[in-house]
C-alpha atoms as a PDB file:
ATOM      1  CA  UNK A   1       0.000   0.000   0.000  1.00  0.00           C
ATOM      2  CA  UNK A   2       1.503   3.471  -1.379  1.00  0.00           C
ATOM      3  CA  UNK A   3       2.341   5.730   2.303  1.00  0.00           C
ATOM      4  CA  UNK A   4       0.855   9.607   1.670  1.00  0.00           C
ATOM      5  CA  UNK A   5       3.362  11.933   1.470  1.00  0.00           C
ATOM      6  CA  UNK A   6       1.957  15.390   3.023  1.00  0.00           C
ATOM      7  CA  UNK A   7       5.502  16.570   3.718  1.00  0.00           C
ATOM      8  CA  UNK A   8       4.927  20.192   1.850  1.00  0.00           C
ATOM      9  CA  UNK A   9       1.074  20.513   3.482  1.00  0.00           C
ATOM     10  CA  UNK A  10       0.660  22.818   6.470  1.00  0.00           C
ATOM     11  CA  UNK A  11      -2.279  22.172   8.668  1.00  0.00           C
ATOM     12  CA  UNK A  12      -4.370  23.961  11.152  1.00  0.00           C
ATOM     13  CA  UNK A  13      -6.029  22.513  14.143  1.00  0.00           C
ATOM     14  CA  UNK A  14      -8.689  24.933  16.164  1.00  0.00           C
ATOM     15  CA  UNK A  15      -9.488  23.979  19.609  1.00  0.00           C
ATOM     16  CA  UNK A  16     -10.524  25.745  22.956  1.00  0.00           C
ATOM     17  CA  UNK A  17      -8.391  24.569  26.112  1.00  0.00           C
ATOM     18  CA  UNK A  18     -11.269  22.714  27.527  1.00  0.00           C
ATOM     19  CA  UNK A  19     -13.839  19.343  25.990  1.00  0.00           C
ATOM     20  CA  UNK A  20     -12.079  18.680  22.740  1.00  0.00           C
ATOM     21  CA  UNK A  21     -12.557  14.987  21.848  1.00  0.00           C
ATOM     22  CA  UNK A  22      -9.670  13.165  22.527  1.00  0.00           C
ATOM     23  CA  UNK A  23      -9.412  11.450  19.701  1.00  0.00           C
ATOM     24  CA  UNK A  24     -10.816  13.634  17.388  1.00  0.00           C
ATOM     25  CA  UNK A  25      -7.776  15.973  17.919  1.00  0.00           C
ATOM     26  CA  UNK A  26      -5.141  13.532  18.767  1.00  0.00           C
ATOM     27  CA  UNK A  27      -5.649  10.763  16.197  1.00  0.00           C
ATOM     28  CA  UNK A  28      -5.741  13.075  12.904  1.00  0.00           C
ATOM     29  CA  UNK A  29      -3.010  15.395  14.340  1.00  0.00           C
ATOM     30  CA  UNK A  30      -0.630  12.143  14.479  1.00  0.00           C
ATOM     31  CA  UNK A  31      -1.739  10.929  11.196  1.00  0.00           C
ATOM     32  CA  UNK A  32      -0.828  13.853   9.796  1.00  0.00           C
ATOM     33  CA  UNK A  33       2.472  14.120  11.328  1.00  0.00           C
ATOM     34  CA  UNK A  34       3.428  10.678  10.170  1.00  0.00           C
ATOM     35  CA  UNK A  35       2.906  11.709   6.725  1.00  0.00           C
ATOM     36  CA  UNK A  36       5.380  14.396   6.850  1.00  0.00           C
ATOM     37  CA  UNK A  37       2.660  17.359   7.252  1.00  0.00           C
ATOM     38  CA  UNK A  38       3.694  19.869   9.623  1.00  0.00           C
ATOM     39  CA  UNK A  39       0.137  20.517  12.159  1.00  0.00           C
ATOM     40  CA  UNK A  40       0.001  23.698  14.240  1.00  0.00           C
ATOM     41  CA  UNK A  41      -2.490  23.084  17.257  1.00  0.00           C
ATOM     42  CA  UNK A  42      -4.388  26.907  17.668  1.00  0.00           C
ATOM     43  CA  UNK A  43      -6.428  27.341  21.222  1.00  0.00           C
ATOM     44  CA  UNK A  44      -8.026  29.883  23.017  1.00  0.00           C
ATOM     45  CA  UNK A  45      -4.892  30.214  25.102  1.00  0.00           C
ATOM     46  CA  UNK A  46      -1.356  29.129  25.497  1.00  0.00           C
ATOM     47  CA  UNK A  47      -2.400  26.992  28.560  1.00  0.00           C
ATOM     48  CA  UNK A  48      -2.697  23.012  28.147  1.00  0.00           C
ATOM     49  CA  UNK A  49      -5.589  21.970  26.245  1.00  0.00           C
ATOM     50  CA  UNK A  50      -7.178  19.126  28.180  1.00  0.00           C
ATOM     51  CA  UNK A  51      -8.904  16.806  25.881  1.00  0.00           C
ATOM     52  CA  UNK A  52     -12.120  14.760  27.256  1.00  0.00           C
ATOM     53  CA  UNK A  53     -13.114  11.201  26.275  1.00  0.00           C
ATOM     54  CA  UNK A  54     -17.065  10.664  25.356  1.00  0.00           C
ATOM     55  CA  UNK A  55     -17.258  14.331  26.403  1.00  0.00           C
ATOM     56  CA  UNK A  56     -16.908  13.394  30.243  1.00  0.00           C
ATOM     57  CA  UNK A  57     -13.831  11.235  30.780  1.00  0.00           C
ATOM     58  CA  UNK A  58     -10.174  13.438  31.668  1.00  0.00           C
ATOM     59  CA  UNK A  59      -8.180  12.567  28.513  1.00  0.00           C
ATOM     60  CA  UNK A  60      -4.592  13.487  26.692  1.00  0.00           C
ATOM     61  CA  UNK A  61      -3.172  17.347  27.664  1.00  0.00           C
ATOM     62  CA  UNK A  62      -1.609  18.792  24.301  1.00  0.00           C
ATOM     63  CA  UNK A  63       0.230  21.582  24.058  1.00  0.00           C
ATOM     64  CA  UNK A  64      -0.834  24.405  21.662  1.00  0.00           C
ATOM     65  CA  UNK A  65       1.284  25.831  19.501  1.00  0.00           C
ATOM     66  CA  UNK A  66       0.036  29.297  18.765  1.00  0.00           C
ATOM     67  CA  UNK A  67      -3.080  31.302  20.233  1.00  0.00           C
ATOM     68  CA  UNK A  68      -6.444  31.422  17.642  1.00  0.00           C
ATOM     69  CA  UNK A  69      -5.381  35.306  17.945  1.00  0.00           C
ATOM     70  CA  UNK A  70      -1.784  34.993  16.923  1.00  0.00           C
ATOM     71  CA  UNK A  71      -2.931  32.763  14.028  1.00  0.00           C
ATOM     72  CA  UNK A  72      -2.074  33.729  10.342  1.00  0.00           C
ATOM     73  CA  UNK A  73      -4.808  31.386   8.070  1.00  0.00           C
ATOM     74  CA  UNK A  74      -3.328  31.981   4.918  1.00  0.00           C
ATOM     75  CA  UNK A  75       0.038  30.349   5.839  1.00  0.00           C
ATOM     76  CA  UNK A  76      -1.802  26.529   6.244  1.00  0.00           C
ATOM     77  CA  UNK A  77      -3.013  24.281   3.386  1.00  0.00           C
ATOM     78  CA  UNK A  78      -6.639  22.817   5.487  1.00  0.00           C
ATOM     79  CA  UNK A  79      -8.603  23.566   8.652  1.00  0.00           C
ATOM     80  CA  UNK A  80      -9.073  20.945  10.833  1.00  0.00           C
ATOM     81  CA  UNK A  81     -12.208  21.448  13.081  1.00  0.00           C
ATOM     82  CA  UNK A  82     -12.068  18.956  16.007  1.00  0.00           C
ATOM     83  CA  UNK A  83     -15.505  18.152  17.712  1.00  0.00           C
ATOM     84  CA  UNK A  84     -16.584  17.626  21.484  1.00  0.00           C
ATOM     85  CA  UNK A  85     -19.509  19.501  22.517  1.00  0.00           C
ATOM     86  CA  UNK A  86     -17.658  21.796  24.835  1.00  0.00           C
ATOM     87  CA  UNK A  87     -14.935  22.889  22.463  1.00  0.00           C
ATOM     88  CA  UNK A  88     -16.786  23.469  19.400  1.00  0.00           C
ATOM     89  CA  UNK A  89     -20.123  25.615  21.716  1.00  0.00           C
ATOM     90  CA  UNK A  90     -17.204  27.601  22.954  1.00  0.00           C
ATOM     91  CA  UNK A  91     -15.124  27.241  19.955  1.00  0.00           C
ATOM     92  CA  UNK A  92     -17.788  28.911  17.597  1.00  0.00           C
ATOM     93  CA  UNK A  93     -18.197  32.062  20.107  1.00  0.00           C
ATOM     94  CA  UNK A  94     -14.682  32.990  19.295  1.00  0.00           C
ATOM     95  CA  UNK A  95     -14.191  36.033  17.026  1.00  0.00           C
ATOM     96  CA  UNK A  96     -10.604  34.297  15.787  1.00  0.00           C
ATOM     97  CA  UNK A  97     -12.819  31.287  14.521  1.00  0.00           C
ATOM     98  CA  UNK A  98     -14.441  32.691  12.274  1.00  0.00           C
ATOM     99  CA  UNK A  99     -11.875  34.807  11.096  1.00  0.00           C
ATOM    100  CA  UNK A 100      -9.966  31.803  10.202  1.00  0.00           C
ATOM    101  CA  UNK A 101     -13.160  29.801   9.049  1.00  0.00           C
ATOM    102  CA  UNK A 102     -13.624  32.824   6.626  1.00  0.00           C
ATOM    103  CA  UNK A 103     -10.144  32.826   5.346  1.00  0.00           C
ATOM    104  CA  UNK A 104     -10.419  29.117   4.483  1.00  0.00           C
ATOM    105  CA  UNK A 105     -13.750  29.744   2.772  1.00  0.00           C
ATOM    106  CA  UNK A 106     -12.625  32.571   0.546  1.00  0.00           C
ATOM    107  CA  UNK A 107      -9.730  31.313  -0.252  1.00  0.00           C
ATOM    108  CA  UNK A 108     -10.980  27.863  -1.557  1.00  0.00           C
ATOM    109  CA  UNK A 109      -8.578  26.034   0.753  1.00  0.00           C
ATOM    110  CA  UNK A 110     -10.404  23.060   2.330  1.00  0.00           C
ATOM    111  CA  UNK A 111     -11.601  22.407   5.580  1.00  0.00           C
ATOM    112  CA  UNK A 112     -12.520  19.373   7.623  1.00  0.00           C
ATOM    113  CA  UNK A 113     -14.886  19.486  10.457  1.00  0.00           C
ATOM    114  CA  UNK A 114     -16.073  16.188  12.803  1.00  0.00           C
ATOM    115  CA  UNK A 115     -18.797  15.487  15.284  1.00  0.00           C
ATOM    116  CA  UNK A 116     -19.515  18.937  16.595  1.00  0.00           C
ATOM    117  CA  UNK A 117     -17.100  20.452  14.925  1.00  0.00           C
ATOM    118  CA  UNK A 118     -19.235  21.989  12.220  1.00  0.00           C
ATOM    119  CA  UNK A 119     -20.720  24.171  14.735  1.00  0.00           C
ATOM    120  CA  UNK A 120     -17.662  26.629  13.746  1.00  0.00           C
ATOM    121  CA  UNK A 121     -18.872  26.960  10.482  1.00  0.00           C
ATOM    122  CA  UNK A 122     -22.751  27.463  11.005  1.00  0.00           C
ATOM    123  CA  UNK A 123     -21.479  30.608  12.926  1.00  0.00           C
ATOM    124  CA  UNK A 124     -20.325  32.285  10.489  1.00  0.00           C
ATOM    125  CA  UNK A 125     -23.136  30.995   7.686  1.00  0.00           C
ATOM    126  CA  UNK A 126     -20.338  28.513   5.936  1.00  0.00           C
ATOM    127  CA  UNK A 127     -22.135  25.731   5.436  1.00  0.00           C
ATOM    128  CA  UNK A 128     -25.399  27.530   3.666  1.00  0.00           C
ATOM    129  CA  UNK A 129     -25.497  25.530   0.762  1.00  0.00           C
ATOM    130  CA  UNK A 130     -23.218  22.354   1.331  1.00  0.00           C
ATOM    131  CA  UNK A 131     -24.343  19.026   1.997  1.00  0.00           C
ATOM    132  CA  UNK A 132     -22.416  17.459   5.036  1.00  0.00           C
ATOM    133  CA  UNK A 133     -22.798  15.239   8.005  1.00  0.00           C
ATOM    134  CA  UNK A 134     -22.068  15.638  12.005  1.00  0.00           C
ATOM    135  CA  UNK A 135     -22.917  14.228  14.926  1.00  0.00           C
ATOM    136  CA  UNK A 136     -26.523  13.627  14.696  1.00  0.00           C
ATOM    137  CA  UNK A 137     -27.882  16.524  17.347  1.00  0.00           C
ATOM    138  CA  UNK A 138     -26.273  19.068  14.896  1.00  0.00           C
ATOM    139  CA  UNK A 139     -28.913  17.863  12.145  1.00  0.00           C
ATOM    140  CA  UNK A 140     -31.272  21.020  12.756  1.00  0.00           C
ATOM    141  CA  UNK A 141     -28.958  23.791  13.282  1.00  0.00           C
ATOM    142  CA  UNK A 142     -27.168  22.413  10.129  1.00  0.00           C
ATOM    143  CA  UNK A 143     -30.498  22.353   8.306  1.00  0.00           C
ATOM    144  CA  UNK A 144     -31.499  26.175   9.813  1.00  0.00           C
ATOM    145  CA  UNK A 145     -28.089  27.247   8.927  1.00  0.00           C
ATOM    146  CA  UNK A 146     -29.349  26.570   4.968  1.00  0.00           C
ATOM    147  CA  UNK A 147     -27.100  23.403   4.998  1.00  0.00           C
ATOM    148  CA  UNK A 148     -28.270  19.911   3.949  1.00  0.00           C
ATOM    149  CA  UNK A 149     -27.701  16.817   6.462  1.00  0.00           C
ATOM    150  CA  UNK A 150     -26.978  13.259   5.936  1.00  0.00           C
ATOM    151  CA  UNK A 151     -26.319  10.399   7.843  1.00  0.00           C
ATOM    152  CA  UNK A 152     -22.709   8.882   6.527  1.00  0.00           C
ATOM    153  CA  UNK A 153     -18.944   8.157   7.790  1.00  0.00           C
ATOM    154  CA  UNK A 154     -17.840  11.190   6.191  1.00  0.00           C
ATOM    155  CA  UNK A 155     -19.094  13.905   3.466  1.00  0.00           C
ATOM    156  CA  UNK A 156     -17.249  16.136   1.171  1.00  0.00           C
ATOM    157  CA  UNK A 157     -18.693  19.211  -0.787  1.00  0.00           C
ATOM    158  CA  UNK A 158     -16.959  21.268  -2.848  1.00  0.00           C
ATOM    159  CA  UNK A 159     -19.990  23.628  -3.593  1.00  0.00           C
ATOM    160  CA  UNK A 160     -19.114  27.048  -2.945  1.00  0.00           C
ATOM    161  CA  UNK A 161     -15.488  27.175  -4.510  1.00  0.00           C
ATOM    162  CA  UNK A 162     -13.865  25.160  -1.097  1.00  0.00           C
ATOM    163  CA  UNK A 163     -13.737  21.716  -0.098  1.00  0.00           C
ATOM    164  CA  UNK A 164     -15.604  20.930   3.050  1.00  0.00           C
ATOM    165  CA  UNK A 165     -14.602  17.324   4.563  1.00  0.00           C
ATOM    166  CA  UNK A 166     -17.118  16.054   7.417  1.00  0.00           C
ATOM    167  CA  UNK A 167     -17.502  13.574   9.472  1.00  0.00           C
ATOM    168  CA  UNK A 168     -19.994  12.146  12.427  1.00  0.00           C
ATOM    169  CA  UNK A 169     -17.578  11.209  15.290  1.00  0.00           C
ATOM    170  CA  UNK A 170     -14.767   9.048  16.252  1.00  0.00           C
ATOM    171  CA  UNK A 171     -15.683   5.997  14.534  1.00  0.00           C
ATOM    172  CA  UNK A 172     -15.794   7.631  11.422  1.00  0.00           C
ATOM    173  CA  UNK A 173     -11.841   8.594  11.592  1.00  0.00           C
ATOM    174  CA  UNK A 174     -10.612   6.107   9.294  1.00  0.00           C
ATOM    175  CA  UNK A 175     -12.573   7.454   6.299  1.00  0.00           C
ATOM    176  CA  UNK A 176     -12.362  10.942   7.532  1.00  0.00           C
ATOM    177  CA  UNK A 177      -8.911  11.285   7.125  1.00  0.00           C
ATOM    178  CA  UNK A 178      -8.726   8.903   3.985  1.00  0.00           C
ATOM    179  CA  UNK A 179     -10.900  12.191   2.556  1.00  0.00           C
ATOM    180  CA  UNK A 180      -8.334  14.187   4.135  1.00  0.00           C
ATOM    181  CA  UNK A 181      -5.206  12.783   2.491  1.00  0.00           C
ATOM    182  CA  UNK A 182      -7.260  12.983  -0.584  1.00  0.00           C
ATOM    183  CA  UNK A 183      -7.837  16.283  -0.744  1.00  0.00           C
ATOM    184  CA  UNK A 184      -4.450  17.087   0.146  1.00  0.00           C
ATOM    185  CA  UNK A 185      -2.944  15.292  -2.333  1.00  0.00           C
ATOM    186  CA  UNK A 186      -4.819  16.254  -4.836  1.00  0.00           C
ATOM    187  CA  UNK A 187      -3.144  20.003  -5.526  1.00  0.00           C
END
């Protein structure tokens, strides 16, 4: 089996300090690094982030790189959105969210969102017109937001001029970041 190589990609991870998903941050982050892509964790602050497992359970502490206010979008290749219901209700209150998100958008440089993670983009209006997937309580705020939902592993639209990748929650990883590597690859 041919190994991605993502070694000239630069990716951006948005998080709050508090409730992301573990493995919704931890597992793509790593898959990215072992294909050579160089991942810049963004949160609130430049305190630990502590990740949660099921949304309840203490999980990982990761380090962030960079503040969401110190954060320059155009200098990364895709948005990752991480989920957890904490992070992304807090995440999609931030003013620096969707400054990125809309950097991303105009730009036509893609961005992947999972679980509760698309919350980020119905903030700022980004997903009126795209067809995607979440976890399943986002259904009506995705459908109020002018956004179409369906129930699969992962989703990716490219209405609009920019890639959206999404995906429903941790099980879905596996084809979540197949779509990822895909999309990276493809430019």
């Amino acid at each position: 089996m041919a190994t991605t190589d993502l070694g000239n990609r630069r990716i951006l991870a948005i998080v709050t300090n508090y409730g992301v998903e573990q493995d919704e941050l931890v597992v793509p982050v790593k898959h990215l690094r072992d294909h050579g892509a160089q991942v810049s964790v963004a949160a609130v602050s430049d305190d630990e982030i502590r990740t949660l497992v099921g949304d309840r359970d203490p999980g990982d502490t990761v380090r962030p790189d960079l503040t969401l206010a110190d954060v320059d979008p155009a200098a990364y290749d895709l948005l990752l959105v991480p989920g957890g219901t904490l992070n992304a209700d807090t995440l999609r209150l931030q003013d620096a969210t969707t400054r990125i998100v809309s950097s991303f958008a105009a730009s036509g440089r893609p961005v992947a969102a999972i679980c509760h993670g698309p919350w980020a983009l119905i903030e700022g209006g980004y997903v009126q017109g795209k067809t995607l997937t979440s976890y399943a309580s986002l259904k009506t705020d995705i459908t109020n937001a002018g956004g179409s939902w369906v129930d699969k592993s992962v989703v990716r639209d490219d209405e609009g001029g920019w890639p959206l990748i999404t995906s429903r929650d941790p099980d879905d990883l596996p084809d979540f970041l197949r779509e990822i590597d895909a999309v990276l690859t493809e430019s």
